[in-house]
N, C-alpha and C. Protein backbone atom coordinates (compact mmCIF):
# COMPACT_ATOMS: atom_id res chain seq x y z
N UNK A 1 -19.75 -34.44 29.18
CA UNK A 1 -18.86 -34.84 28.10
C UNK A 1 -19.62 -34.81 26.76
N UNK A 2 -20.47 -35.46 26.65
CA UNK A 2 -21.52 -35.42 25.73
C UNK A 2 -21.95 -33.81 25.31
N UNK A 3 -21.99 -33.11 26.05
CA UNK A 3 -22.53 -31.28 26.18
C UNK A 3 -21.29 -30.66 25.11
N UNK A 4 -20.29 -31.23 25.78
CA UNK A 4 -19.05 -30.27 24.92
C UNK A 4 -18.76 -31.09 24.24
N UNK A 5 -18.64 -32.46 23.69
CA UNK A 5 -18.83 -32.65 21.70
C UNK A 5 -19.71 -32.23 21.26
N UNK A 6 -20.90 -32.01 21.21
CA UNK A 6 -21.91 -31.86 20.72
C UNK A 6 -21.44 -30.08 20.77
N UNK A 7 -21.14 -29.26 21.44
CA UNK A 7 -20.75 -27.96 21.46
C UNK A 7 -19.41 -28.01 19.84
N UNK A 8 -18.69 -28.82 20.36
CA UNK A 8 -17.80 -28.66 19.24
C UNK A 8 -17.92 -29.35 18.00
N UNK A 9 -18.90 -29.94 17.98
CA UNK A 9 -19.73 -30.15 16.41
C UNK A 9 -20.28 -28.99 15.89
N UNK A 10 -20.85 -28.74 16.31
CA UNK A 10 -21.99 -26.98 16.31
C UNK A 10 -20.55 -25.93 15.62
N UNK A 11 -19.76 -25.87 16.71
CA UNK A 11 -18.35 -24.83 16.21
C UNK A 11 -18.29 -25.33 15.06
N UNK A 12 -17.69 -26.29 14.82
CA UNK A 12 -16.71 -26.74 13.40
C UNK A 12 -17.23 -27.21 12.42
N UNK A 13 -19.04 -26.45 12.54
CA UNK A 13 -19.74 -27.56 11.33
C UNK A 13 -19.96 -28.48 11.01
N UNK A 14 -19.80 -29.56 11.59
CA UNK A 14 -19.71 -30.84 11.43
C UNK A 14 -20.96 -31.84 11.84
N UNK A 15 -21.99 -30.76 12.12
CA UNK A 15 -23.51 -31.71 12.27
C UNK A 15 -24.25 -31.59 10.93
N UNK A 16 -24.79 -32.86 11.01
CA UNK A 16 -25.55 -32.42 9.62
C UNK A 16 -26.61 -31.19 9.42
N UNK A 17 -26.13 -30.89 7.90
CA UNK A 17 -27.22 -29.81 8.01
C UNK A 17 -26.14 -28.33 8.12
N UNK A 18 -24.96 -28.48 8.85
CA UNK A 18 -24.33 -27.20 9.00
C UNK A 18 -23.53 -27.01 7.78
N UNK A 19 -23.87 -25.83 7.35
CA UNK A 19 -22.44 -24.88 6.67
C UNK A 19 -21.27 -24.84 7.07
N UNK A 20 -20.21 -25.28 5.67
CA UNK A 20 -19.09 -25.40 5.63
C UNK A 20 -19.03 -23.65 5.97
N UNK A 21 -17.58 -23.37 6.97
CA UNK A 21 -17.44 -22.38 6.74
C UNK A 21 -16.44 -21.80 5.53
N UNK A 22 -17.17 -20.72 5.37
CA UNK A 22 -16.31 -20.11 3.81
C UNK A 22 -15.02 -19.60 3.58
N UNK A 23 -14.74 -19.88 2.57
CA UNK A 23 -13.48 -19.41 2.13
C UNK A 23 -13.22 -17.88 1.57
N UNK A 24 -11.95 -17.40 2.46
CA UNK A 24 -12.14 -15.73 1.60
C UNK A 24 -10.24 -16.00 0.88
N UNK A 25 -10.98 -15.33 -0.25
CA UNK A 25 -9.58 -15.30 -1.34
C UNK A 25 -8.94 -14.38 -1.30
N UNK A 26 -7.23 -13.92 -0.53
CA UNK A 26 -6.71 -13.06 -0.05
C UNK A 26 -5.96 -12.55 -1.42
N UNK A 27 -6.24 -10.87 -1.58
CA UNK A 27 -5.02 -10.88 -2.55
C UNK A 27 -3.70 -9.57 -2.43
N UNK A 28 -2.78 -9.72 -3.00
CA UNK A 28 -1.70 -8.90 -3.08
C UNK A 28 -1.08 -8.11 -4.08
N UNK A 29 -0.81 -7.22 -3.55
CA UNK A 29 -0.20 -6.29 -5.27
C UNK A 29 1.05 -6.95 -5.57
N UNK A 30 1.41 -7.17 -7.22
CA UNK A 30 2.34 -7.78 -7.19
C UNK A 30 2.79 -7.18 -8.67
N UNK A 31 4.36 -6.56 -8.80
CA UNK A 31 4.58 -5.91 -9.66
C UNK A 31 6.18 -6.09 -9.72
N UNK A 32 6.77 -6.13 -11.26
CA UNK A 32 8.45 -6.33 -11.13
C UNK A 32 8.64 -4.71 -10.50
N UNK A 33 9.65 -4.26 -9.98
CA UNK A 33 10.43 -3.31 -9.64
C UNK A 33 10.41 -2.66 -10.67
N UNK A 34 10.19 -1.08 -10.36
CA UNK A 34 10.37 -0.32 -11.24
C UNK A 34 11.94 -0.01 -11.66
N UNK A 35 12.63 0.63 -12.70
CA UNK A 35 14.43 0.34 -12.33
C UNK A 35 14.62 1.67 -12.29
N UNK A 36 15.88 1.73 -11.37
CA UNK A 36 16.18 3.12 -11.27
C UNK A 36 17.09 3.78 -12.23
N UNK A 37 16.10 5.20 -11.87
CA UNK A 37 16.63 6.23 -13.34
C UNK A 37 18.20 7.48 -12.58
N UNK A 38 19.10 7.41 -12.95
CA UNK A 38 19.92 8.76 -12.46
C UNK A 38 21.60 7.89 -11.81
N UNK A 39 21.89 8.74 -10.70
CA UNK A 39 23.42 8.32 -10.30
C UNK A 39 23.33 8.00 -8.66
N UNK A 40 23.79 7.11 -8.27
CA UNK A 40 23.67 6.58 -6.65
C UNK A 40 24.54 7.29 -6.51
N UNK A 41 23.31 7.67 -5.05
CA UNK A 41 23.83 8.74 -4.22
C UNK A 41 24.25 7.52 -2.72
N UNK A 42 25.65 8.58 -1.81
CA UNK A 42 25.68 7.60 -1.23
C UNK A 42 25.32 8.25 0.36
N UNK A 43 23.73 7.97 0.51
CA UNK A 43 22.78 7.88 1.08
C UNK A 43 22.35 7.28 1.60
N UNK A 44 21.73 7.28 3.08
CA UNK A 44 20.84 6.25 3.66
C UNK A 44 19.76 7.22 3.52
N UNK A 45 18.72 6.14 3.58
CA UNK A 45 17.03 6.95 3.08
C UNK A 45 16.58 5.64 3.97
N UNK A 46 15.42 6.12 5.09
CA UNK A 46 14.32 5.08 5.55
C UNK A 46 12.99 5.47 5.12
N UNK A 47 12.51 4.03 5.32
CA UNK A 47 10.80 4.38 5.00
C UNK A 47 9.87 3.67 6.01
N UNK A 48 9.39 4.99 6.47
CA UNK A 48 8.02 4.91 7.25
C UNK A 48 7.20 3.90 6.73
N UNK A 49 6.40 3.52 8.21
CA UNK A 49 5.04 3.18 7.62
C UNK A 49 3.84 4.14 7.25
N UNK A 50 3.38 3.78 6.05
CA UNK A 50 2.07 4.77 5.84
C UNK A 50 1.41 4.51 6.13
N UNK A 51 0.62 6.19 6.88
CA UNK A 51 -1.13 5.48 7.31
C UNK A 51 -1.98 5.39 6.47
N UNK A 52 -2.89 5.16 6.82
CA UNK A 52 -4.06 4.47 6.03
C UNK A 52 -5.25 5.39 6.65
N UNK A 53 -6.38 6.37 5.41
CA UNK A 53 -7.22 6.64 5.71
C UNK A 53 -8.34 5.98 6.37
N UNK A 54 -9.37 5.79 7.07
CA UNK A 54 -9.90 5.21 7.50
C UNK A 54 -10.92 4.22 6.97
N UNK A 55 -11.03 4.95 6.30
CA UNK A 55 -12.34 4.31 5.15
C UNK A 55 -11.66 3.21 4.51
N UNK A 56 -10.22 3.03 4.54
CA UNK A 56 -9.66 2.02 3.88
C UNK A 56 -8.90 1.17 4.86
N UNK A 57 -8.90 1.57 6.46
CA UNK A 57 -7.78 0.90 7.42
C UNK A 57 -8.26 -0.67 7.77
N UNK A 58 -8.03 -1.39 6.53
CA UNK A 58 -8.45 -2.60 6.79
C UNK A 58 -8.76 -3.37 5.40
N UNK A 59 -8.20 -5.30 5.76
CA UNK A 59 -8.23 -5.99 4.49
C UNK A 59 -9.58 -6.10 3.76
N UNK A 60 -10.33 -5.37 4.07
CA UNK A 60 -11.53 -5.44 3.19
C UNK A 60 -11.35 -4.98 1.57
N UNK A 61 -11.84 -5.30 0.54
CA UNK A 61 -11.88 -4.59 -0.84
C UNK A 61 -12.81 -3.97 -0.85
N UNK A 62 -12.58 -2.43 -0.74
CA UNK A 62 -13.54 -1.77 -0.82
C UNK A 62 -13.88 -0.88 -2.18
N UNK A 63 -15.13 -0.71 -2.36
CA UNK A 63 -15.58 -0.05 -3.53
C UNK A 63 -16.38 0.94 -3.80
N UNK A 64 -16.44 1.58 -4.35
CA UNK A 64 -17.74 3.14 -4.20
C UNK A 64 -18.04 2.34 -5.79
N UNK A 65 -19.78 3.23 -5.82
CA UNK A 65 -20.36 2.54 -6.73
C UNK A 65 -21.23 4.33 -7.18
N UNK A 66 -20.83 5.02 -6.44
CA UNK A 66 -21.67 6.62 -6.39
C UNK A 66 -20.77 7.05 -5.34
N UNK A 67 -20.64 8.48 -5.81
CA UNK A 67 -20.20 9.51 -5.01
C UNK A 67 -19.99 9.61 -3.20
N UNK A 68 -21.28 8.84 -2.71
CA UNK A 68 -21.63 9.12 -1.23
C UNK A 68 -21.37 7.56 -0.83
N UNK A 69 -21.48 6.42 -1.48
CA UNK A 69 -21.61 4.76 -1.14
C UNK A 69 -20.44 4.23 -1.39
N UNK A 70 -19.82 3.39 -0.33
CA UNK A 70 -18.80 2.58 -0.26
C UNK A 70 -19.30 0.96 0.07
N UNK A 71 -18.44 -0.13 -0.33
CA UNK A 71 -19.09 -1.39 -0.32
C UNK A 71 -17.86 -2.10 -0.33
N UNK A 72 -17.99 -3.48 0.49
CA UNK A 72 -16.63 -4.09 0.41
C UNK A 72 -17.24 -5.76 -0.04
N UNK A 73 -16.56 -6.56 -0.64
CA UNK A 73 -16.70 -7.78 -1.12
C UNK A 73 -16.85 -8.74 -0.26
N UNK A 74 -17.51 -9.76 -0.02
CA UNK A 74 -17.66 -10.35 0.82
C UNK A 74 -16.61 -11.35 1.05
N UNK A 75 -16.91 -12.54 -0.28
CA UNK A 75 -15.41 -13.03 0.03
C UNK A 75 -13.85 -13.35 -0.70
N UNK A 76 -13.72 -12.02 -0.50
CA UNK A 76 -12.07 -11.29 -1.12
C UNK A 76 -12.23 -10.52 -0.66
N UNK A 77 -10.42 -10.52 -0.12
CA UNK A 77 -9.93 -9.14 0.63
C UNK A 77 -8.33 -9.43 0.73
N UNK A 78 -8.38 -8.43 1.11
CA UNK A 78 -6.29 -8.13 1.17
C UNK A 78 -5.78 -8.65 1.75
N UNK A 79 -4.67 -9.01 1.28
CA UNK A 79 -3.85 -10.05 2.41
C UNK A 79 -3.13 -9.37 3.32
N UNK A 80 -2.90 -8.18 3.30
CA UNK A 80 -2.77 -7.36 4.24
C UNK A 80 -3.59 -6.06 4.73
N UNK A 81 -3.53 -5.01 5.87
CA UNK A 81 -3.51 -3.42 5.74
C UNK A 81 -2.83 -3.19 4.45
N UNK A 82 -3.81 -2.27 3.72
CA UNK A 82 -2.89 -1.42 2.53
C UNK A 82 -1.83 -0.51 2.68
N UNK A 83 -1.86 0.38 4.14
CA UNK A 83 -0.93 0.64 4.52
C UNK A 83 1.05 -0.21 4.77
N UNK A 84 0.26 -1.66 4.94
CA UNK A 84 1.41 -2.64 4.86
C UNK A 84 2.12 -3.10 3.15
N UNK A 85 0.98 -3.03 2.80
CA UNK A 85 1.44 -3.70 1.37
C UNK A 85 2.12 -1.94 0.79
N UNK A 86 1.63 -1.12 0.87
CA UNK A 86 2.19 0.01 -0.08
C UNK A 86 3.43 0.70 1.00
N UNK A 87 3.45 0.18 2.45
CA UNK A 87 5.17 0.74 2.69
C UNK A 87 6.04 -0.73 2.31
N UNK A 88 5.68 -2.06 2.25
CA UNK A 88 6.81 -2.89 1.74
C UNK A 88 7.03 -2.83 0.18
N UNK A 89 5.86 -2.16 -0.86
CA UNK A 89 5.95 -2.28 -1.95
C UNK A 89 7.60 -0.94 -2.31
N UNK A 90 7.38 -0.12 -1.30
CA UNK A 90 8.10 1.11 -2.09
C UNK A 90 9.50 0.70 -1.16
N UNK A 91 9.38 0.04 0.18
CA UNK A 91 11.16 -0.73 0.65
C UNK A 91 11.57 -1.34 -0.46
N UNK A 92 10.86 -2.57 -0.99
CA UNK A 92 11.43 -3.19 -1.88
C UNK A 92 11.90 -2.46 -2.71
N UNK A 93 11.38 -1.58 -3.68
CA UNK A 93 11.49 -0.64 -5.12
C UNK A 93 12.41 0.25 -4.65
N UNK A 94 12.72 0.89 -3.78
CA UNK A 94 13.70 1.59 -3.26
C UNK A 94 15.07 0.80 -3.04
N UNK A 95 15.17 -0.34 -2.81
CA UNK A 95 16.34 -0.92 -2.13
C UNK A 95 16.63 -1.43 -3.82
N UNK A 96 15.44 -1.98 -4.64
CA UNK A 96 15.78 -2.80 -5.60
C UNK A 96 16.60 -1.35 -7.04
N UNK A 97 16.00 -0.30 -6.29
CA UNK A 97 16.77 1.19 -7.72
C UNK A 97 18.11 0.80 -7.44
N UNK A 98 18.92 0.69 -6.57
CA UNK A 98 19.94 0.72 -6.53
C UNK A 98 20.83 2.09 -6.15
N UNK A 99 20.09 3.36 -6.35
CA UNK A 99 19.92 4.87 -5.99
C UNK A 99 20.95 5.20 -4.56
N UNK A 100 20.95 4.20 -3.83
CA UNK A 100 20.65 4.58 -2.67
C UNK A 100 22.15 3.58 -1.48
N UNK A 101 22.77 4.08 -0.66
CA UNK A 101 23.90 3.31 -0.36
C UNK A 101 23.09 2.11 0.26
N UNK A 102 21.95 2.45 1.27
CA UNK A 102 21.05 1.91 2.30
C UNK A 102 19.75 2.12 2.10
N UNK A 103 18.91 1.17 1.85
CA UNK A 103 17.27 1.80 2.58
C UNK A 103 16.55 0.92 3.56
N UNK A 104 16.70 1.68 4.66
CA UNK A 104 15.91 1.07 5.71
C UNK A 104 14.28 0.85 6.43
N UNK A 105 14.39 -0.14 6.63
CA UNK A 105 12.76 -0.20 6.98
C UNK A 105 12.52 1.10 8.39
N UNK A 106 11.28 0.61 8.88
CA UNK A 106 10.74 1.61 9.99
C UNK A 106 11.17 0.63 10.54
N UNK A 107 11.05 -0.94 10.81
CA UNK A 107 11.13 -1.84 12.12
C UNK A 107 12.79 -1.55 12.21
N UNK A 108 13.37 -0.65 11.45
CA UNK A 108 15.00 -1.34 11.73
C UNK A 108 14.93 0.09 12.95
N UNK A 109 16.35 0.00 13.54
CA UNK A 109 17.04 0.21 14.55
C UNK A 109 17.26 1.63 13.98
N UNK A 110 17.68 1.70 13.21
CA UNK A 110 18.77 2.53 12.28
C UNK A 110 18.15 4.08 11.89
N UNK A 111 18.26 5.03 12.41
CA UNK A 111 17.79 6.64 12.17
C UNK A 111 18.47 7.46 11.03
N UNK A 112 18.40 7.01 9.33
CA UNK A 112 19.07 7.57 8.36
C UNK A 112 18.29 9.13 8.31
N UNK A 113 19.77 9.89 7.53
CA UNK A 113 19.29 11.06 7.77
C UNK A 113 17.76 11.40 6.87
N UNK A 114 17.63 10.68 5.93
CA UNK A 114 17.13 10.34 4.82
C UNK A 114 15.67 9.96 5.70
N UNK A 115 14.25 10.82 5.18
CA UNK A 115 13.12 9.70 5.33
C UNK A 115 11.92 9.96 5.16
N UNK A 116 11.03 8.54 4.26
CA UNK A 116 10.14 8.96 3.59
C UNK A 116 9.15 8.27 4.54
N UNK A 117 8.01 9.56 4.50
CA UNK A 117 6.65 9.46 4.91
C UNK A 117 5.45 9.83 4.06
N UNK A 118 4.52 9.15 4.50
CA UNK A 118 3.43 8.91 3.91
C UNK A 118 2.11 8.20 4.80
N UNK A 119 1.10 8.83 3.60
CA UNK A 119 -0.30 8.07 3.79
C UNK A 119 -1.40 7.77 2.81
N UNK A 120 -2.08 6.87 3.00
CA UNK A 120 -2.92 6.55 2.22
C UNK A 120 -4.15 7.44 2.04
N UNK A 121 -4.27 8.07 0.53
CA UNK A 121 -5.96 8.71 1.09
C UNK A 121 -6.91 7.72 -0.08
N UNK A 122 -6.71 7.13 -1.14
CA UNK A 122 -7.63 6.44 -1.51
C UNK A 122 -6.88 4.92 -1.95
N UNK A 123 -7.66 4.32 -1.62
CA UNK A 123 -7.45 2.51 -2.08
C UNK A 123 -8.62 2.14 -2.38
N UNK A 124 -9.39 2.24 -3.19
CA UNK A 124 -10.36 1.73 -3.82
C UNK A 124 -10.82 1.77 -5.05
N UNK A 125 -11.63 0.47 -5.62
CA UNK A 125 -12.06 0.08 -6.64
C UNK A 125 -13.80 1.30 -7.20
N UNK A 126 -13.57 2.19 -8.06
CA UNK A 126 -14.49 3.03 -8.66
C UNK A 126 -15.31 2.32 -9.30
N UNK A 127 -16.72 2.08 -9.00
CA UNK A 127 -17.21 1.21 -10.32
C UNK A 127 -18.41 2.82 -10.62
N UNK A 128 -18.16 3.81 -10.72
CA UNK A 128 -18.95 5.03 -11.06
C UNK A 128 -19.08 4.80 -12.64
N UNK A 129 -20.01 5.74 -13.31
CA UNK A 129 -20.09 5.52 -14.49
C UNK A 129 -20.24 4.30 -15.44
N UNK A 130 -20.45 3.33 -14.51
CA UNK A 130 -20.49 1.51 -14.89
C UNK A 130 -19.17 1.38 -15.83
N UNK A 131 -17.98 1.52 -15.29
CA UNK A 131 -16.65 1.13 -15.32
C UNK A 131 -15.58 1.20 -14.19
N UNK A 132 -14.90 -0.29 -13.90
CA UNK A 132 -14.12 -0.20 -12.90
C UNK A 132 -12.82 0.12 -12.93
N UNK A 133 -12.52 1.04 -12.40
CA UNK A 133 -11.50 1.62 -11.76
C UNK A 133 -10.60 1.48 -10.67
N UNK A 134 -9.00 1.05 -10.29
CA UNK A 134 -8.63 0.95 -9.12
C UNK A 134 -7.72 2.30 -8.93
N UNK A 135 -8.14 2.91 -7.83
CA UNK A 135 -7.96 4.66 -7.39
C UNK A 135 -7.04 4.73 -6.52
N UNK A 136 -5.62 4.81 -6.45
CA UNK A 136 -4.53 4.63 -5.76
C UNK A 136 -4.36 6.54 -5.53
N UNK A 137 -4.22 6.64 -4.18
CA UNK A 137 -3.93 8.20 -3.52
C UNK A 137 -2.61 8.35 -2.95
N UNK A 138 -1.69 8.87 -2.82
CA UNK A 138 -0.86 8.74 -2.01
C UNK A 138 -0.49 10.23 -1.51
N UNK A 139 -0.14 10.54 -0.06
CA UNK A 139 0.47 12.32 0.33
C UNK A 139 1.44 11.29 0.71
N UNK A 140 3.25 11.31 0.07
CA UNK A 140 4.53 11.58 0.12
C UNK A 140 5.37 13.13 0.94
N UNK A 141 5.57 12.80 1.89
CA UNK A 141 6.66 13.22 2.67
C UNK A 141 8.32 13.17 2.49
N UNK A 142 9.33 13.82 2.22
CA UNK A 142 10.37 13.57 2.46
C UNK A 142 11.26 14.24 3.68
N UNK A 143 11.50 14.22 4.93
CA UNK A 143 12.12 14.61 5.69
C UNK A 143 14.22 14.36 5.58
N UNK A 144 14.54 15.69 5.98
CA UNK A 144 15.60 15.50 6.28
C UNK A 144 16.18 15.74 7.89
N UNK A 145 16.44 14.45 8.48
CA UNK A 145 16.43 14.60 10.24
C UNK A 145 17.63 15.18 10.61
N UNK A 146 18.74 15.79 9.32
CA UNK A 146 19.71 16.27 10.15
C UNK A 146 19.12 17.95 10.28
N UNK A 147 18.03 18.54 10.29
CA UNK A 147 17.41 19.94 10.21
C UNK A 147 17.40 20.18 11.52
N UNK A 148 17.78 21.79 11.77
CA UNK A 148 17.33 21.84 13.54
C UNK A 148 16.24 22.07 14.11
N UNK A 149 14.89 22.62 12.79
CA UNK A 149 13.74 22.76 12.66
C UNK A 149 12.90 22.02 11.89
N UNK A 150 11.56 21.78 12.58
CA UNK A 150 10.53 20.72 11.71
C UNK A 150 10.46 21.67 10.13
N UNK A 151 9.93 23.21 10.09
CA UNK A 151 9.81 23.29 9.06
C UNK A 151 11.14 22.97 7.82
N UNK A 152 11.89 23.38 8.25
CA UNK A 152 13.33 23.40 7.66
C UNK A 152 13.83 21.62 7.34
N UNK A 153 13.03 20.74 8.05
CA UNK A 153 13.76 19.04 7.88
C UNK A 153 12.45 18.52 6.59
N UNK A 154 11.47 19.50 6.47
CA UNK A 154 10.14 18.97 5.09
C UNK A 154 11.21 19.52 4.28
N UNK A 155 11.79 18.36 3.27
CA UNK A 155 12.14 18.50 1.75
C UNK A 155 10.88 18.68 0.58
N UNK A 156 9.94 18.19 0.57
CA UNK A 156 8.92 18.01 -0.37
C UNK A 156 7.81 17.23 0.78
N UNK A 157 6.85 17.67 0.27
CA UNK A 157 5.69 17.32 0.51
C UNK A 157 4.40 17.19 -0.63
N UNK A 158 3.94 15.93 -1.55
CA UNK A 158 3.30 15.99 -2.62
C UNK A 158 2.38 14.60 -2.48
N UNK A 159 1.37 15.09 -3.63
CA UNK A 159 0.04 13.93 -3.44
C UNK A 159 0.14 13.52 -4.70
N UNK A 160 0.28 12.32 -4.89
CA UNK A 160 0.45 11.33 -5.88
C UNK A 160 -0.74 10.81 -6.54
N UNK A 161 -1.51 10.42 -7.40
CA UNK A 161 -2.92 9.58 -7.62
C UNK A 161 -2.58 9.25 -8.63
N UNK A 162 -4.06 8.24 -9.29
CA UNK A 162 -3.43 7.50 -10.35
C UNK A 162 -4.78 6.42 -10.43
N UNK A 163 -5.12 6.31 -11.33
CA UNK A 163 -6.63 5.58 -12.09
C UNK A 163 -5.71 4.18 -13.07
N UNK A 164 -6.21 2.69 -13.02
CA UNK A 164 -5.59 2.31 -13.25
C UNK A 164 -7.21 1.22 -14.12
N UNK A 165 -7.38 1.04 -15.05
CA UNK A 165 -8.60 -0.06 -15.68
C UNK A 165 -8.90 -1.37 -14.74
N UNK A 166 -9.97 -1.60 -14.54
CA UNK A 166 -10.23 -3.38 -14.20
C UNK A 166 -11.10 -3.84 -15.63
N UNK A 167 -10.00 -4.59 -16.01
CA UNK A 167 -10.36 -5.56 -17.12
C UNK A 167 -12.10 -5.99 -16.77
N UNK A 168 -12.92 -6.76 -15.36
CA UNK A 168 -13.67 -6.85 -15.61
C UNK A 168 -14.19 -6.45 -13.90
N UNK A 169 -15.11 -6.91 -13.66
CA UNK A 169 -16.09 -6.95 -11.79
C UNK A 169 -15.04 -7.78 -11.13
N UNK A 170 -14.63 -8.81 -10.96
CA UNK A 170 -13.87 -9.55 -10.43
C UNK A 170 -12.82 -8.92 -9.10
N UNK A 171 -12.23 -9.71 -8.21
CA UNK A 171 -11.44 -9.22 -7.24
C UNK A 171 -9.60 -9.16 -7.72
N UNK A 172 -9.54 -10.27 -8.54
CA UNK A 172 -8.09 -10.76 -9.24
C UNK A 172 -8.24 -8.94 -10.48
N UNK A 173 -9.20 -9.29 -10.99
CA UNK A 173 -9.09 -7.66 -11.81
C UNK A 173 -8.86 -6.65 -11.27
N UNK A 174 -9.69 -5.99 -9.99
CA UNK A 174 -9.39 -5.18 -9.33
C UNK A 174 -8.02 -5.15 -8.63
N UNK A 175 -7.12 -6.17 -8.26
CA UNK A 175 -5.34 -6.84 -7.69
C UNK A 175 -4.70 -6.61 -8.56
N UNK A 176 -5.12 -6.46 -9.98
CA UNK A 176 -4.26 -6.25 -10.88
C UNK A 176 -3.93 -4.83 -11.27
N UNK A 177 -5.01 -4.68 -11.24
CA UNK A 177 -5.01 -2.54 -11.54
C UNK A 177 -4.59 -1.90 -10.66
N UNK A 178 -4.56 -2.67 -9.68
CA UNK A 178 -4.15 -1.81 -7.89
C UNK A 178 -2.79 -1.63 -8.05
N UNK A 179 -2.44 -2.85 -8.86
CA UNK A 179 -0.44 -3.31 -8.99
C UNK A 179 0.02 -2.45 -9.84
N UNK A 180 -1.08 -2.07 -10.76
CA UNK A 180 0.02 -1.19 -12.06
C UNK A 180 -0.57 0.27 -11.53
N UNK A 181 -1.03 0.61 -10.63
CA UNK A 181 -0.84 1.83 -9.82
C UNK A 181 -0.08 2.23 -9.44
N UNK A 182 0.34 0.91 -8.33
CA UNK A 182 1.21 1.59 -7.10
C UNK A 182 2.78 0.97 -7.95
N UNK A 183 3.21 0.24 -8.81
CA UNK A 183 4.14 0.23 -9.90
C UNK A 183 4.21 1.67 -10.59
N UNK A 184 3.23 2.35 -11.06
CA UNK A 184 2.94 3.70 -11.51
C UNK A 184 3.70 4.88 -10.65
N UNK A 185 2.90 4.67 -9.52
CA UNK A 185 3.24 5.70 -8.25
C UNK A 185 4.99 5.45 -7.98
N UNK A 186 5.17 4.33 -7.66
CA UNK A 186 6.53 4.00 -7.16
C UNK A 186 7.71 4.35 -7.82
N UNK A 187 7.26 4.78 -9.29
CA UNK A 187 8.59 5.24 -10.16
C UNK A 187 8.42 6.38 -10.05
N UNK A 188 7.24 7.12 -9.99
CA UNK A 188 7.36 8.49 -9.70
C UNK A 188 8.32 8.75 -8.09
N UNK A 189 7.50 8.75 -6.89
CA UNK A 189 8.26 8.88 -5.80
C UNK A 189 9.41 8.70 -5.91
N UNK A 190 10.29 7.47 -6.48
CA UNK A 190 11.34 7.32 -6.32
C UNK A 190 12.62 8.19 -7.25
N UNK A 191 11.68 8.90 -8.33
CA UNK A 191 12.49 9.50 -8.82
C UNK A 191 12.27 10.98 -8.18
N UNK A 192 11.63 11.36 -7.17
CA UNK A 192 11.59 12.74 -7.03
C UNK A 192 12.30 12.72 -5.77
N UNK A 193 12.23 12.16 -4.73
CA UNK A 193 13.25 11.27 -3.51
C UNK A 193 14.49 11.32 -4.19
N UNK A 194 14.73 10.68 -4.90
CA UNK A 194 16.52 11.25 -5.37
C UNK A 194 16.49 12.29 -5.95
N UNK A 195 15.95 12.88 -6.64
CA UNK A 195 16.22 14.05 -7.17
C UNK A 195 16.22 15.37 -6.03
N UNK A 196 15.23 15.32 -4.77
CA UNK A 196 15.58 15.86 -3.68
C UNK A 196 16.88 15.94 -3.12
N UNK A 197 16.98 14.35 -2.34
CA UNK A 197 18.22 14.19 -1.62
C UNK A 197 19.54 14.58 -2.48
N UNK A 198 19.51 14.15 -3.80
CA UNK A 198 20.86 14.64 -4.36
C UNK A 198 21.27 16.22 -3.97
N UNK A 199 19.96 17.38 -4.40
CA UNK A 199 20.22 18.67 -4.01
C UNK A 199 20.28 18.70 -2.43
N UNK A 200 19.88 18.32 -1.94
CA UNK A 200 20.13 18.39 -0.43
C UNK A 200 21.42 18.72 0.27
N UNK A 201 21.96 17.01 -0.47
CA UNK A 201 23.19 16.51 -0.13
C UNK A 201 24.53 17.13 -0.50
N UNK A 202 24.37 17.94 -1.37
CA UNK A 202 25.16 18.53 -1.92
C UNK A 202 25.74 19.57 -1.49
């Protein structure tokens, strides 16, 4: 009995002398909706989840500091996969244009003819040239699933990027530049996604 309190003092820090364990400060992109530009189409459009390159598949904040070196913060990191935060950032912005009759997630049920894919190729903070940078990548997919052929159902296929300032070194600086990226990115996609489907549909 004595063996295992003394075990679970040791765990939970609580002998003298032990380290509190640390706190990591989670953060999120957070941006108003971009508004939508053109005429609702009456469309269902879903959105995939995007993958995530590897170098980035995970809440770490990661950073290149030179060409060949990547580095992640010790304690700050994402409150999610970036892959998670940048397919709920563009559901939301999609559902919030108004563009669109429906936009459905990937978890839904629902197979619109409509659907956007994607992946991540860069999520990271540039500190090259001793200035920080947050480096948002995106390859955008648009499929149309009523095609009887894969090549024939690719509407567009395009790579998105986008350099955004960090006010200073900080992790809240780097959350902020990440936001007016993928705010950046998200009005683009969404206006080339309707401008597709409209000719499509037609």
């Amino acid at each position: 009995m004595v063996l295992a309190w003394a075990c679970a003092l040791i765990l939970f820090g609580c002998l003298p002398g032990a380290s509190p364990p640390y706190v990591v400060d989670r953060y999120v992109l957070d941006y108003a909706p971009p508004p939508g530009k053109g005429e609702r189409l009456d469309q269902a459009l879903g959105i995939a989840r995007f993958s995530v390159a590897q170098t980035y598949n995970g809440t770490a904040m990661i950073y290149k500091d030179n060409p060949y070196r990547t580095a992640a913060l010790v304690y700050q990191a994402w409150g999610t996969n970036p892959g998670d935060m940048v397919t709920d950032c563009l559901l939301r912005d999609f559902r919030a244009s108004g563009l669109f009759r429906a936009v459905f997630s990937f978890r839904s049920p629902e197979r619109p003819r409509f659907m956007v894919e994607g992946g991540i190729e860069e999520f990271v903070e540039s500190r090259e040239a001793g200035k920080g940078l947050a480096v948002l990548a995106l390859e955008v997919a648009l499929l149309d699933n009523s095609a009887m052929d894969v090549p024939r159902s690719v509407l567009f296929q395009k790579q998105y990027r986008t350099e955004e300032p960090c006010l200073d070194r900080s992790a809240e600086a780097c959350a902020r530049a990440m936001s007016r990226a993928m705010e950046s990115l998200s009005a683009r996609i969404i206006a080339d996604v309707h401008t597709a489907v409209q000719k499509a549909a037609q």
